[in-house]
Protein backbone atom coordinates (compact mmCIF):
# COMPACT_ATOMS: atom_id res chain seq x y z
CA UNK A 1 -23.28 15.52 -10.55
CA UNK A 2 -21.99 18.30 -8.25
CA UNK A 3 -20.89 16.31 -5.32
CA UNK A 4 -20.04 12.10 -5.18
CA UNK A 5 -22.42 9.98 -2.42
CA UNK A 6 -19.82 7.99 -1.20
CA UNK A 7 -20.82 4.70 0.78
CA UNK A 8 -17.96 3.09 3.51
CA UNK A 9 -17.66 -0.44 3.78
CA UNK A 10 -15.93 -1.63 6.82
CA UNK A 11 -15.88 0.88 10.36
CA UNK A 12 -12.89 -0.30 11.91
CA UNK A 13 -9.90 2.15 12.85
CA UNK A 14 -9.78 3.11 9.16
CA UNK A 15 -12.81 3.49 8.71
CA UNK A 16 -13.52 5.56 11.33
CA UNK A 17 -10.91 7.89 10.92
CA UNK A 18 -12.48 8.21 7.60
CA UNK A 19 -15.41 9.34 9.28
CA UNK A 20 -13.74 11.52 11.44
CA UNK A 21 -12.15 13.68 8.57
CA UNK A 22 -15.76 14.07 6.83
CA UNK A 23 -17.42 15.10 9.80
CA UNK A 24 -14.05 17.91 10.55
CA UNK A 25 -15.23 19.16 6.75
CA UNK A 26 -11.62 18.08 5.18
CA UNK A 27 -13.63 16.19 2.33
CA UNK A 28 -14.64 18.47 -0.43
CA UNK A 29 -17.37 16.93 -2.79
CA UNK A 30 -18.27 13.76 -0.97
CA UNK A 31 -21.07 13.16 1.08
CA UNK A 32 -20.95 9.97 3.27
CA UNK A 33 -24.48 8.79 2.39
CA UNK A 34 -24.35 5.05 3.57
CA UNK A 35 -21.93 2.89 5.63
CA UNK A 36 -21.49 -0.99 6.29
CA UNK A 37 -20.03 -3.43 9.13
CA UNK A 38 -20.62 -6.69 10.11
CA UNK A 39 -20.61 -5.79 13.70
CA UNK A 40 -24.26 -4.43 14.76
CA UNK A 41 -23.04 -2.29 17.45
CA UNK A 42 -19.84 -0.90 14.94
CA UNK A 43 -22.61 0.06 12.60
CA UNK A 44 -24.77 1.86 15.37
CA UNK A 45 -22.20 3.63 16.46
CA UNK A 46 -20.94 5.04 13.32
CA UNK A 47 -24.74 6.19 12.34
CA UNK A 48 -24.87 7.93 15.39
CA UNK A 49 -22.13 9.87 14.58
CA UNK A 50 -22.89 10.49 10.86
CA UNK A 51 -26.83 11.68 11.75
CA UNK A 52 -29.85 11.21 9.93
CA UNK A 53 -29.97 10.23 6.88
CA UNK A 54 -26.75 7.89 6.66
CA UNK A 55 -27.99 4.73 5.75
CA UNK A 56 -26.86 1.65 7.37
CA UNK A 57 -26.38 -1.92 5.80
CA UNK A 58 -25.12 -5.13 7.35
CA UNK A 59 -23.80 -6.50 4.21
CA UNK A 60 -21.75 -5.18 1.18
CA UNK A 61 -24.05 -6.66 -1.25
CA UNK A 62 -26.62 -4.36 0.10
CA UNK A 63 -24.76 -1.15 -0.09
CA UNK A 64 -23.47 -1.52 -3.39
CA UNK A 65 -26.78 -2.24 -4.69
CA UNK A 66 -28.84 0.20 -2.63
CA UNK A 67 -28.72 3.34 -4.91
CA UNK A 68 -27.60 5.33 -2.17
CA UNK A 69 -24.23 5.56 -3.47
CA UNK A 70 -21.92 6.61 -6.69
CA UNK A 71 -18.49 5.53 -5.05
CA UNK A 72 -17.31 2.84 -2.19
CA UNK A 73 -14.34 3.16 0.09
CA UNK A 74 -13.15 -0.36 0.72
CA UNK A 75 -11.50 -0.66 4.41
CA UNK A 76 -12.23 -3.96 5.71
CA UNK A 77 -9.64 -6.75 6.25
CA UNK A 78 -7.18 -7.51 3.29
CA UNK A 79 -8.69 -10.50 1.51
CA UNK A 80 -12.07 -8.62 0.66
CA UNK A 81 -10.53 -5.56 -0.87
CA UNK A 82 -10.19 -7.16 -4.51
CA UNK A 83 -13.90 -8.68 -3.90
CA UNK A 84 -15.88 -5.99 -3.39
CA UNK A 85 -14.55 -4.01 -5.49
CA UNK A 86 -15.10 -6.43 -8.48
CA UNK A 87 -19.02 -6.29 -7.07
CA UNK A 88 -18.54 -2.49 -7.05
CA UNK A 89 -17.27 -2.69 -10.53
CA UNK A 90 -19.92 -4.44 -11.74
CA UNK A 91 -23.25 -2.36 -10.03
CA UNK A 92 -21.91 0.66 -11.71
CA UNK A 93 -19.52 2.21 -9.01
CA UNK A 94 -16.25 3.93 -8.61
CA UNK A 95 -13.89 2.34 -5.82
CA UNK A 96 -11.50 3.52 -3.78
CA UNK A 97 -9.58 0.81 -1.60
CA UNK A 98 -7.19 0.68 0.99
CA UNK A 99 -4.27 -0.71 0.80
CA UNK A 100 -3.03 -2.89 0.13
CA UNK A 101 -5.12 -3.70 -3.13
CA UNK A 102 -5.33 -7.37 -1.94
CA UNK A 103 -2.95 -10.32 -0.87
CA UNK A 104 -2.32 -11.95 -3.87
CA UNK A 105 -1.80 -10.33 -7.08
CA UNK A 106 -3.68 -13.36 -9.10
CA UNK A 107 -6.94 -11.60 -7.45
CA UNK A 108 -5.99 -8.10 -7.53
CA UNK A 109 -5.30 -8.61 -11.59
CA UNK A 110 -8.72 -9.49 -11.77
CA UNK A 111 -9.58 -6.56 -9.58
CA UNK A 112 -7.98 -4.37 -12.58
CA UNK A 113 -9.97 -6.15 -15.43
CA UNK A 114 -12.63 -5.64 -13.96
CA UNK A 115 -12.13 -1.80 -14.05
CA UNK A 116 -10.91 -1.52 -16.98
CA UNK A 117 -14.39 -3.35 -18.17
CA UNK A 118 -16.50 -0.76 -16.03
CA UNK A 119 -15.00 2.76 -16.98
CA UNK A 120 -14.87 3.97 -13.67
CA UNK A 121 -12.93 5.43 -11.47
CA UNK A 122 -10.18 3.23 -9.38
CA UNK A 123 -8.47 4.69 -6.89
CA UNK A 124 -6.09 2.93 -3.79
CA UNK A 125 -4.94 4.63 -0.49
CA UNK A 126 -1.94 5.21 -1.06
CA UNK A 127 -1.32 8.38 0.70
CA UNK A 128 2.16 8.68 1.40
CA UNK A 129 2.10 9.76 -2.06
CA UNK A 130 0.82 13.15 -1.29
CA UNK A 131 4.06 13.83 0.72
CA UNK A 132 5.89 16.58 -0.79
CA UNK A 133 9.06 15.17 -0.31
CA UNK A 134 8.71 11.73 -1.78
CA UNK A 135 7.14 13.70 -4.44
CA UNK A 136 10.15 15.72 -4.94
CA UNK A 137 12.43 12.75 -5.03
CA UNK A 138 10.50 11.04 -7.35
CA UNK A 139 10.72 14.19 -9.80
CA UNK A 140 14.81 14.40 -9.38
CA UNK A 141 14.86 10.78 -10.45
CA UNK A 142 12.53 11.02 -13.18
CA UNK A 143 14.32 14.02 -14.60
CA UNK A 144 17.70 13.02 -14.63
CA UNK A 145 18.96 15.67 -11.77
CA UNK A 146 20.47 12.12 -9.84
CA UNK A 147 22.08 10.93 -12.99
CA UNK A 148 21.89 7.23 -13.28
CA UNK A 149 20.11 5.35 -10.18
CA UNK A 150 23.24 2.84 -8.66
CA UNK A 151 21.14 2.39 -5.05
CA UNK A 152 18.04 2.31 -2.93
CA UNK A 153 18.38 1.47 0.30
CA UNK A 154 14.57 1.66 2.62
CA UNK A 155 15.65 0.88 6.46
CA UNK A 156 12.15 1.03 7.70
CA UNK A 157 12.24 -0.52 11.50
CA UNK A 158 9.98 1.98 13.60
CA UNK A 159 6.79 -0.49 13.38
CA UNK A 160 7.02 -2.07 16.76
CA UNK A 161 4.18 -3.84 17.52
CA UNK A 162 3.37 -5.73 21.03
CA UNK A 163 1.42 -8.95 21.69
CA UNK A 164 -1.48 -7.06 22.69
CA UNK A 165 -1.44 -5.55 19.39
CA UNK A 166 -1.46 -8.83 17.56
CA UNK A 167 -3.79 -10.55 20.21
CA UNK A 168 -6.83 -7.77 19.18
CA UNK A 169 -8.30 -9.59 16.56
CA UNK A 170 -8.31 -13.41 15.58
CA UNK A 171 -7.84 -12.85 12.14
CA UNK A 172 -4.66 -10.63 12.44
CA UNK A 173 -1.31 -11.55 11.78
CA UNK A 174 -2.90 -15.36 10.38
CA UNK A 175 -2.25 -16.36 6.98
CA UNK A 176 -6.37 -17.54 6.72
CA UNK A 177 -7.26 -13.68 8.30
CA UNK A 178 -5.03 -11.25 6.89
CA UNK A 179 -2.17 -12.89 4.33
CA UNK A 180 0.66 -11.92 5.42
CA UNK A 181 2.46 -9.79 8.41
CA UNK A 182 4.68 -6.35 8.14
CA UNK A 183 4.29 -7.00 4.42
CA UNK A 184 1.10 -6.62 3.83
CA UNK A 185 0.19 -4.26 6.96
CA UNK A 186 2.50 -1.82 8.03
CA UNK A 187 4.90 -1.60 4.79
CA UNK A 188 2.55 -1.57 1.72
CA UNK A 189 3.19 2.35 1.59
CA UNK A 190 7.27 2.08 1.55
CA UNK A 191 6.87 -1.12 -0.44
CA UNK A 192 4.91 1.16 -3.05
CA UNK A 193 6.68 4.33 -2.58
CA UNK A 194 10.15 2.96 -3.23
CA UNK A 195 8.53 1.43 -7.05
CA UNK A 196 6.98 4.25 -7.80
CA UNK A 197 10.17 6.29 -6.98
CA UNK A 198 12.76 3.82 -8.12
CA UNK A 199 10.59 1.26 -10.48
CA UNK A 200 9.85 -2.05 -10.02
CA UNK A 201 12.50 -4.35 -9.78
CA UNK A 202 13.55 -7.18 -11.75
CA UNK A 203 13.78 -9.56 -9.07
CA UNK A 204 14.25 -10.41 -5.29
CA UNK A 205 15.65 -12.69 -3.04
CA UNK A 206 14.25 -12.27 0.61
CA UNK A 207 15.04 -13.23 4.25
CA UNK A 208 11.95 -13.43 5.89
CA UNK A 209 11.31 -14.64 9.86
CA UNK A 210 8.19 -15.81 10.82
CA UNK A 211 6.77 -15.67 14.18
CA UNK A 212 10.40 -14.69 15.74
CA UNK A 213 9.60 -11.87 17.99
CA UNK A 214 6.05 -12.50 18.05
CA UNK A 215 3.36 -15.40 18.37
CA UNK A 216 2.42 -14.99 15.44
CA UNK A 217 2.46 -17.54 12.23
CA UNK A 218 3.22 -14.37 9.67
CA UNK A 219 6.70 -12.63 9.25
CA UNK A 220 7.31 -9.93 12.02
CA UNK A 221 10.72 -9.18 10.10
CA UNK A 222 12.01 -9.23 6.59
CA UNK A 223 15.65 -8.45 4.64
CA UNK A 224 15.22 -8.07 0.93
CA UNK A 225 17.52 -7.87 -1.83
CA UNK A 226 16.34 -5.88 -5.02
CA UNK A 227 18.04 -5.49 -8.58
CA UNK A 228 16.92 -3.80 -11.15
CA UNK A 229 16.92 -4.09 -15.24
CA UNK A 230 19.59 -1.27 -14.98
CA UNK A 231 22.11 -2.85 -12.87
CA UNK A 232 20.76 -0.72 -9.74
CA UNK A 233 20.84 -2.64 -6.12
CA UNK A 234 17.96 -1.92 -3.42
CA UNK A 235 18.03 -2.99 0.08
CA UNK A 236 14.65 -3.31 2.14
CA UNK A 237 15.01 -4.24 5.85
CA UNK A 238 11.68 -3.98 8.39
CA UNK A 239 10.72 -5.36 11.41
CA UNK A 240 7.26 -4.86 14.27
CA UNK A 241 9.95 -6.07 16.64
CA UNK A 242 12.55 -3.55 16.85
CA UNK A 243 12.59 -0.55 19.32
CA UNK A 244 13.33 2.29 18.71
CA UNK A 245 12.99 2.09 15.21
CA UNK A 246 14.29 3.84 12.09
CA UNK A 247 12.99 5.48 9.03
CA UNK A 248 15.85 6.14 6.52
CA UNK A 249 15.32 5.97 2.83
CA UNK A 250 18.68 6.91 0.55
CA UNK A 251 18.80 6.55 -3.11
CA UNK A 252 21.88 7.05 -4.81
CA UNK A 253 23.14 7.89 -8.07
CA UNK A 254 25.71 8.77 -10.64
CA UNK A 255 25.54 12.90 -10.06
CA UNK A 256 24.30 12.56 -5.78
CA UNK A 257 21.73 10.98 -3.83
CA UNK A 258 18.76 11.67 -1.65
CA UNK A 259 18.80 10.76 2.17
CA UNK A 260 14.82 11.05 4.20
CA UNK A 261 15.09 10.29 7.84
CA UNK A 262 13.66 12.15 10.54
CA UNK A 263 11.39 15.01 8.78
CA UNK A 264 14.86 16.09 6.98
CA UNK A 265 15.80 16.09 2.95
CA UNK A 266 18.96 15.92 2.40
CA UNK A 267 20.49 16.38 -1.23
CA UNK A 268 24.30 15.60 -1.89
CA UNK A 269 24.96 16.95 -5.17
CA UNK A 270 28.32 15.74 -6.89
CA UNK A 271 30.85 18.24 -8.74
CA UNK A 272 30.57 15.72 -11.35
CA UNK A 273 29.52 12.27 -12.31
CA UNK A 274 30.92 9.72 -10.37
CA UNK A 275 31.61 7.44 -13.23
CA UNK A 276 33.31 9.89 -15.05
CA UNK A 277 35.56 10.95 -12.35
CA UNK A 278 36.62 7.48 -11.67
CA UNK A 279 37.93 7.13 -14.80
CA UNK A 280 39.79 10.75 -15.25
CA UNK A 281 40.55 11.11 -11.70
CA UNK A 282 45.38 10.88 -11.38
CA UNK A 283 44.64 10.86 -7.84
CA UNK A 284 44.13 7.24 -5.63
CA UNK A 285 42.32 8.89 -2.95
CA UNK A 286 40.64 11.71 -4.50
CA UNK A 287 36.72 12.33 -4.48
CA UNK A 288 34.39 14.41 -6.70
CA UNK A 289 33.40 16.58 -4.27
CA UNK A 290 30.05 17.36 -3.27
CA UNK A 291 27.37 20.17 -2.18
CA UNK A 292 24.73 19.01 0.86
CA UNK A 293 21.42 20.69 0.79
CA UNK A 294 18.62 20.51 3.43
CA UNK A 295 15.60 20.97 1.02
CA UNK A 296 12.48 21.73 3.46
CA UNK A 297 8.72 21.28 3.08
CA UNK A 298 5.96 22.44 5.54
CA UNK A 299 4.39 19.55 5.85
CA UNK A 300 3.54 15.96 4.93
CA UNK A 301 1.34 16.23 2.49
CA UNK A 302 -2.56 15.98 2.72
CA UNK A 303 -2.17 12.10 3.42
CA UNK A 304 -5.86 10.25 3.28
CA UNK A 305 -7.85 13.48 3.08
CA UNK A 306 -5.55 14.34 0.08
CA UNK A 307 -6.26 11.17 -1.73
CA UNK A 308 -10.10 11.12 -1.33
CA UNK A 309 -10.56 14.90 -2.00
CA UNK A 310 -8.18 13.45 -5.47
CA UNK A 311 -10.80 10.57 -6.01
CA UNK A 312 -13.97 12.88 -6.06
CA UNK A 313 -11.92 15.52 -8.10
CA UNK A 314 -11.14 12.45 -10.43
CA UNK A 315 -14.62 11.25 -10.80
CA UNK A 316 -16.17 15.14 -10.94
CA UNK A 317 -13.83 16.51 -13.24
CA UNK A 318 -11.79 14.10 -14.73
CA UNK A 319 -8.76 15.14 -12.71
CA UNK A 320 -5.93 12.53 -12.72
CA UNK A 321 -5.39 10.09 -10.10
CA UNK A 322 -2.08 10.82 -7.94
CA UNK A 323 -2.88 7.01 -6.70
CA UNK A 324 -4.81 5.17 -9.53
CA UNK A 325 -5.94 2.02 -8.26
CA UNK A 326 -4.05 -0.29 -11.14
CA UNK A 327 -1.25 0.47 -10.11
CA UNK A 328 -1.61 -1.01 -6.81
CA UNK A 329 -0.58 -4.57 -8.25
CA UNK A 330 3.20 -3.33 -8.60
CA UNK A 331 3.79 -2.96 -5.08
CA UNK A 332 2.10 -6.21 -4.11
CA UNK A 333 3.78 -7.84 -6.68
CA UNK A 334 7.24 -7.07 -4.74
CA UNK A 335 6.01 -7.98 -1.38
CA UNK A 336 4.40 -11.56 -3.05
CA UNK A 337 7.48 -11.65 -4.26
CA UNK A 338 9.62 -11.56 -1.06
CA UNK A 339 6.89 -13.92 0.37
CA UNK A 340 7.78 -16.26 -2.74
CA UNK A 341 11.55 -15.91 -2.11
CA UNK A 342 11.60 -16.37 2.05
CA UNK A 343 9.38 -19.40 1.28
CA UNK A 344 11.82 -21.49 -1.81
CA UNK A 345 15.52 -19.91 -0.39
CA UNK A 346 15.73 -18.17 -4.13
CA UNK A 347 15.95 -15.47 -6.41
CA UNK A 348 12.16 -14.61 -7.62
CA UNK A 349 11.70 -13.28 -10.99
CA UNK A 350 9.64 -10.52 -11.65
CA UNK A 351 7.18 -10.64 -12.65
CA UNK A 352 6.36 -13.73 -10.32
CA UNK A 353 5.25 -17.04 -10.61
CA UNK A 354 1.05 -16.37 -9.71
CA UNK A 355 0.20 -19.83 -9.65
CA UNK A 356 2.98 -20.72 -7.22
CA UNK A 357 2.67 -18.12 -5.24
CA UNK A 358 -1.15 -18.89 -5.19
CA UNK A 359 -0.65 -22.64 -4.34
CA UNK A 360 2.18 -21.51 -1.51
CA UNK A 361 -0.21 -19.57 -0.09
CA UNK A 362 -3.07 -21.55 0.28
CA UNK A 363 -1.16 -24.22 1.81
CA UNK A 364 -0.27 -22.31 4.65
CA UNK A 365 -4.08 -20.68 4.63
CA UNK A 366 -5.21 -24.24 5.02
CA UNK A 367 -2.65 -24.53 8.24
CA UNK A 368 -3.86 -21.16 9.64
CA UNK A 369 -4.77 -21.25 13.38
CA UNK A 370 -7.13 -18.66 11.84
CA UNK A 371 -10.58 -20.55 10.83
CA UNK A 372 -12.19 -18.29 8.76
CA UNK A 373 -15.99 -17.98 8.48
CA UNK A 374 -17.50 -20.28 5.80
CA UNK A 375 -18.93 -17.63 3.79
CA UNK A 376 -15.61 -15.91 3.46
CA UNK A 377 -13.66 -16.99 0.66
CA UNK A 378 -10.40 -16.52 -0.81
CA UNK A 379 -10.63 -17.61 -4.10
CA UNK A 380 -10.07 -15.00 -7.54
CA UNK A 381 -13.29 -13.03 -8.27
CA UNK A 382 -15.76 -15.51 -5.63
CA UNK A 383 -17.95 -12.68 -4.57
CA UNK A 384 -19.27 -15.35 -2.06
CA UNK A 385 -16.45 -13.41 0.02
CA UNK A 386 -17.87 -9.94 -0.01
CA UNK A 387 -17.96 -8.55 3.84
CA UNK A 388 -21.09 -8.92 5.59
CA UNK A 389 -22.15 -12.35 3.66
C-alpha cells in the first residue's frame, strides 16, 4: 500500500475543512475515497466538491463496511466518536477521531481495548500538538532545563461564544446532544496540552457555572484547581462568555518558567535554583536573578494537516504517532473530572470514579431539553449509536 483510502464520516465544519485541505493538496498519501452524513443535501454537496469517484453513504455502518476504505476520520458530534470507532476497529480499519475522544471516559476505555484488540492504527486530533512552541516547552520540562515543576497556570478566556452560536444546532451545548460545554468543545486541546506538558494530575476540585452567561444547560465557565503527585499546583480558568479574552499559559519551576501569550515565548531563566537560594540567600529581600529570552518560531505548527499527513505516515511506514489515539483518555479524564467535582462541591481523585461519573451524567442526559433520536445511544460500546442509524 502506497497511499491510505481514507473515508470521512460526518461533513459538518470539521469535516469540511477536512475536505478543503485535501482538495488544496496539503494531504500527502491519502486519498478521500468515500464520505458520510446524515443530512442528504450535506452529503451532495460534499460529493460535488470531491468529483467522481467519491463514494457517498448515508450511514456509518455502510462506509466502514464498503471496502472503499483503509482508514476513517471520525468528525461527527461527541457521543459517536468512541462508537464508530469501535465498529471501525472491528471491520479492519485504522481511525483517526476528533477530539475529544468521547464524553465519558467509561466509553472511550473501551474505545482503547478495542484497538489494542485490532492492531491498527489510532490516532486523535489533537493538533495543537504540532505547535512548535508547546513542543518546545514540553521538551524543557521533560529534560530538566525548568528544574522541578512548582506551577501551571492555563488562563484560557478568548472563546466567546454568542446565543446565535449556541442556538445553531439542537443538540449543542445539551447534556443529551453534546456532553458537556467549554469542556468538552472549545478546551479539549489546552485540557490535553497542559497533561501532556505538565502530566496528569492527581486530583481536582472545580468551580463550574452552568448556563450563567448563556441559555444553555452546560457550563459556559469553569475555575479548576490541579495538584499533582509532586507537590506542583495548576490553575485552569475558561469561559465562552468573556470578551476580549486571554490566552496565557505559564509554567513555573525551580531553575525559571515558561510564559505563551500572544504568539510570544518567553523563557526566564534563574541564576540558580530557587530552592537553593532560599536557603543560602543572608539577604531578606534578595532574588536569584534571572535572564528573559524571547525564543521565536515561524509558525504554528502544521495543525490538522500535520496530524493526518502523521496518521498516513503512521499507517505507511510505521512512523510514530505525535497524537496516538490512547492517549486521548488522559485529557478527558481531567475535564470528567472537573465535571465530577463542580457537580459533588469536592476534591476528585484521579483517576475518577467512572461509574459515578457515568450515573451523574446520565441523570442530567435524562433531563436534557435535548431529545435525542431513538436510534442514538449513549451507552459503552452500543453500536446501535453509530451516525447515520
Amino acid at each position: 500500500m502506497d497511499i491510505v483510502r481514507l473515508g470521512i464520516i460526518g461533513l459538518g465544519n470539521m469535516g469540511s475543512g477536512h475536505i478543503d485541505n485535501y482538495l488544496h493538496g496539503y494531504l500527502k498519501n491519502i486519498a478521500v475515497t468515500a464520505i458520510c452524513d446524515i443530512d442528504p443535501q450535506r452529503l451532495k454537496a460534499a460529493g460535488e466538491r470531491l468529483g467522481e469517484g467519491v463514494k457517498m453513504y448515508a450511514t456509518s455502518e455502510e462506509l466502514i463496511r464498503s471496502g472503499e476504505v483503509d482508514a476513517i476520520l471520525i468528525a461527527t458530534p461527541h457521543y459517536f466518536h468512541p462508537t464508530i470507532a469501535v465498529d471501525g476497529f472491528r471491520n479492519g480499519l485504522h481511525v483517526m477521531s476528533e477530539k475529544p475522544a468521547g464524553v465519558y471516559t467509561k466509553a472511550v476505555r473501551e474505545m482503547n481495548k478495542a484497538a489494542k484488540e485490532s492492531g491498527k492504527v489510532f490516532g486523535v486530533m489533537f493538533n495543537q500538538r504540532t505547535n512548535p512552541a508547546y513542543q518546545k516547552l514540553k521538551k524543557m520540562l521533560d529534560s530538566g532545563v525548568l528544574g522541578n515543576m512548582t506551577r501551571a497556570t492555563w488562563l484560557i478566556t478568548d472563546w466567546y461564544r454568542t446565543q446565535y452560536y449556541y442556538n445553531s444546532g439542537g443538540w449543542r451545548a445539551t447534556w443529551a446532544g453534546e456532553g458537556g460545554g467549554v469542556l468538552l468543545n472549545q478546551c479539549p486541546h489546552q485540557i490535553d496540552l497542559m497533561q501532556w506538558i505538565c502530566g496528569v494530575p492527581k486530583r481536582v476540585f472545580a468551580k463550574a457555572e452552568y448556563g450563567k452567561y448563556h441559555d444553555i444547560e452546560v457550563e459556559d465557565e469553569v475555575t479548576a484547581f490541579y495538584e499533582y503527585e509532586n507537590g506542583a499546583t495548576g490553575l485552569f480558568v475558561t469561559t465562552t462568555g468573556e470578551y476580549p479574552g486571554t490566552n496565557r499559559f505559564e509554567v513555573s519551576g525551580d531553575l525559571g518558567k515558561v510564559v505563551i501569550e500572544g504568539g510570544k515565548f518567553l523563557y526566564y531563566k534563574n541564576n540558580m535554583s530557587v530552592k537553593e537560594f532560599t536557603y543560602s540567600s543572608s539577604g531578606g529581600f534578595s532574588t536569584p536573578g534571572c535572564t528573559v529570552d524571547e525564543i521565536k518560531f515561524d509558525n504554528g505548527g502544521e495543525q490538522h494537516i500535520g496530524i493526518l499527513n502523521n496518521f498516513a505516515d503512521c499507517i505507511l511506514n510505521g512512523t510514530p504517532l505525535l497524537a496516538p489515539g490512547e492517549e486521548g483518555i488522559r485529557g478527558l479524564t481531567v475535564s470528567n473530572a472537573m465535571h465530577l467535582s463542580s457537580w459533588t462541591d469536592s476534591w476528585v481523585d484521579i483517576p475518577l470514579d467512572e461509574e459515578k461519573y457515568y450515573a451523574l451524567l446520565k441523570e442530567k442526559i435524562a433531563s436534557s431539553r435535548y431529545v435525542k433520536p431513538e436510534t442514538v445511544s449513549t451507552e459503552v460500546a452500543d453500536l446501535s449509536g453509530t451516525y447515520g442509524t
